[in-house]
Protein backbone atom coordinates (compact mmCIF):
# COMPACT_ATOMS: atom_id res chain seq x y z
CA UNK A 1 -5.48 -26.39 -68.46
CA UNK A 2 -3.98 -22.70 -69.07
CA UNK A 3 -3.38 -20.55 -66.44
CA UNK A 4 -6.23 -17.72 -66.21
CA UNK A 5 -4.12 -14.70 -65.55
CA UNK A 6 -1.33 -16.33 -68.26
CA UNK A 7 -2.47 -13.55 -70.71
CA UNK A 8 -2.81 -10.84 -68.33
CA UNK A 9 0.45 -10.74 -67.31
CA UNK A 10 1.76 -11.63 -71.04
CA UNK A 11 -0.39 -8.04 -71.64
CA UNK A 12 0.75 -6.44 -68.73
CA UNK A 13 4.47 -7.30 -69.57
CA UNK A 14 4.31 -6.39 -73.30
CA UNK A 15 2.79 -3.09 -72.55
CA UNK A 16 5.88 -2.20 -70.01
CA UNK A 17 8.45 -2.89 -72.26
CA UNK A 18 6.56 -0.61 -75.23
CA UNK A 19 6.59 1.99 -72.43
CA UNK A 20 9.96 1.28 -71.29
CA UNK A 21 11.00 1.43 -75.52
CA UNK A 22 9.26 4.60 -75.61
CA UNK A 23 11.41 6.29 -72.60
CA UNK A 24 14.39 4.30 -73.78
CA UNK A 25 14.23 5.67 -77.46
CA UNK A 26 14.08 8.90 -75.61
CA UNK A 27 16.13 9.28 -72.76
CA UNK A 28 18.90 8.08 -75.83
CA UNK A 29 18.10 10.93 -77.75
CA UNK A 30 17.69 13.72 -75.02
CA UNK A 31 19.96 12.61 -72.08
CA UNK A 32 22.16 10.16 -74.31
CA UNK A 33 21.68 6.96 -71.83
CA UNK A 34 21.79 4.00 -73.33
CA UNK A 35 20.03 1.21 -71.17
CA UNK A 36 16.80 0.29 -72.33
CA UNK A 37 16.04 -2.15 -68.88
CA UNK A 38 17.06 1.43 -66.68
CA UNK A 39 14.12 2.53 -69.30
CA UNK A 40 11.83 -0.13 -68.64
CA UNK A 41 11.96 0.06 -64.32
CA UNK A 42 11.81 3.70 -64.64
CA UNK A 43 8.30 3.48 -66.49
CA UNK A 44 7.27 0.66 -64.15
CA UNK A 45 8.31 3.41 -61.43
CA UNK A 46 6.31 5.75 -63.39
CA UNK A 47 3.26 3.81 -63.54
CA UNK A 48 3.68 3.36 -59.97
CA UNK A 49 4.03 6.57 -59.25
CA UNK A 50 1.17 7.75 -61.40
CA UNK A 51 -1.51 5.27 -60.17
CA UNK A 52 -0.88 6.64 -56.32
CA UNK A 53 -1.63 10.08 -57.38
CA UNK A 54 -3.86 10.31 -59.78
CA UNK A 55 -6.80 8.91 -57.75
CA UNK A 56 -6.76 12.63 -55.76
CA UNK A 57 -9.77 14.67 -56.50
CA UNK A 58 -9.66 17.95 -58.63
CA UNK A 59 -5.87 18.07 -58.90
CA UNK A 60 -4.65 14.52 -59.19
CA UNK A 61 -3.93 14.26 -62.89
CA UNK A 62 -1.71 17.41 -62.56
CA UNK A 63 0.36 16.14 -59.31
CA UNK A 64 0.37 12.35 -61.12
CA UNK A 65 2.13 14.07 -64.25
CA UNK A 66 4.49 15.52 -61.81
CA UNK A 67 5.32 12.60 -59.95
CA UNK A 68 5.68 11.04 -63.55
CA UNK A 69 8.09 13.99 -64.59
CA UNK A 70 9.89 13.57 -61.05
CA UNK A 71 10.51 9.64 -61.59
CA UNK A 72 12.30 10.87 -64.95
CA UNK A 73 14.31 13.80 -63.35
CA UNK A 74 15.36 11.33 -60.59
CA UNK A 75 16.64 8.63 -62.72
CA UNK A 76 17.80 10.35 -65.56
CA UNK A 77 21.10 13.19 -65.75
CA UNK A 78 19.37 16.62 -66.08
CA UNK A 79 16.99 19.02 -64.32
CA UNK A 80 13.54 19.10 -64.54
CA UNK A 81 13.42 20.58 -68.15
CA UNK A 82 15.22 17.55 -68.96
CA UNK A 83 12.75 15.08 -67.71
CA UNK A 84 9.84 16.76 -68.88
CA UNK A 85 11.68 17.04 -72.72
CA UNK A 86 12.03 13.27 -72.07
CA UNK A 87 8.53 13.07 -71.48
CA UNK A 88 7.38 14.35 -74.41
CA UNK A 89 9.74 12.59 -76.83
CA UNK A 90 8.54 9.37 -74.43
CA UNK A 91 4.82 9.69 -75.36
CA UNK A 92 5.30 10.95 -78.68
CA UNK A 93 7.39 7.46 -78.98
CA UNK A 94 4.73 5.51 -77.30
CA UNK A 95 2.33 7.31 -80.43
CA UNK A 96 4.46 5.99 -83.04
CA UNK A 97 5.12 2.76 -81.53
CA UNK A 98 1.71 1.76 -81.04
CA UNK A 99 0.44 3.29 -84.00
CA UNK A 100 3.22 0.61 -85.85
CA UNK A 101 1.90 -1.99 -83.55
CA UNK A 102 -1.83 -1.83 -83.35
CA UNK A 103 -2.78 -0.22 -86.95
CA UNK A 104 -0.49 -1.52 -89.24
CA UNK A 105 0.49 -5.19 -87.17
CA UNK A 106 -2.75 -5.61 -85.56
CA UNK A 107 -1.50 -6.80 -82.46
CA UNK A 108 -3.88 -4.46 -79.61
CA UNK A 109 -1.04 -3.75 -77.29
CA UNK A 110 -0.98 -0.88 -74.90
CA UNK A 111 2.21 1.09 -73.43
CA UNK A 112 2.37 0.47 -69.60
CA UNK A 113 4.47 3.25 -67.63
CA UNK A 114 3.93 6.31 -70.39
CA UNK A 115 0.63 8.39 -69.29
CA UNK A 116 -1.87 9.08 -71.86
CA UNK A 117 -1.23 6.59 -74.48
């Protein structure tokens, strides 16, 4: 008899290391750190961060990307124009990655810890 949250966390664990390859691939090309499991706890810190904020009426989605932004800034070398450069290059990652993953390999992963993707 399987387990019935066996696949959830299977899902839930696939998606946060996509995330945490998304921030990996680009905290090594913006801030030039090269430790993909520092990438994968900072998007589970991410995701943390973004579900307790984004629940706030009217201006939650704005002060969950900045709590997002500020989990980058705070474990990454750089100022804040560095974490939200990382960011970017983090989502656009995610994009790619999951583009590879569920169009062309057909798999129907998501990317846990990168918002919007």
């Amino acid at each position: 008899m399987a387990v019935p949250f066996v696949g959830s966390i299977v899902a839930f664990l696939v998606a946060l290391l996509v995330g945490g390859l998304a921030i990996y691939i680009s905290a090594r090309v913006v801030a030039d750190v090269d430790d993909y499991s520092h990438a994968v706890i900072t998007a589970l810190l991410g995701a943390i961060a973004w579900a307790l904020t984004s629940w706030i009426p009217l201006i939650g989605l704005i002060i969950a990307l900045v709590a997002w932004v500020w989990v980058i800034k705070w474990r990454y070398p750089g100022g804040w124009v560095d974490a939200a450069i990382i960011g970017v290059v983090a989502w656009v990652s995610a994009l790619v990655i999951l583009y590879v993953l569920n169009t062309v390999l057909d798999l129907g992963v998501g990317a846990f810890g990168v918002p919007g993707v």
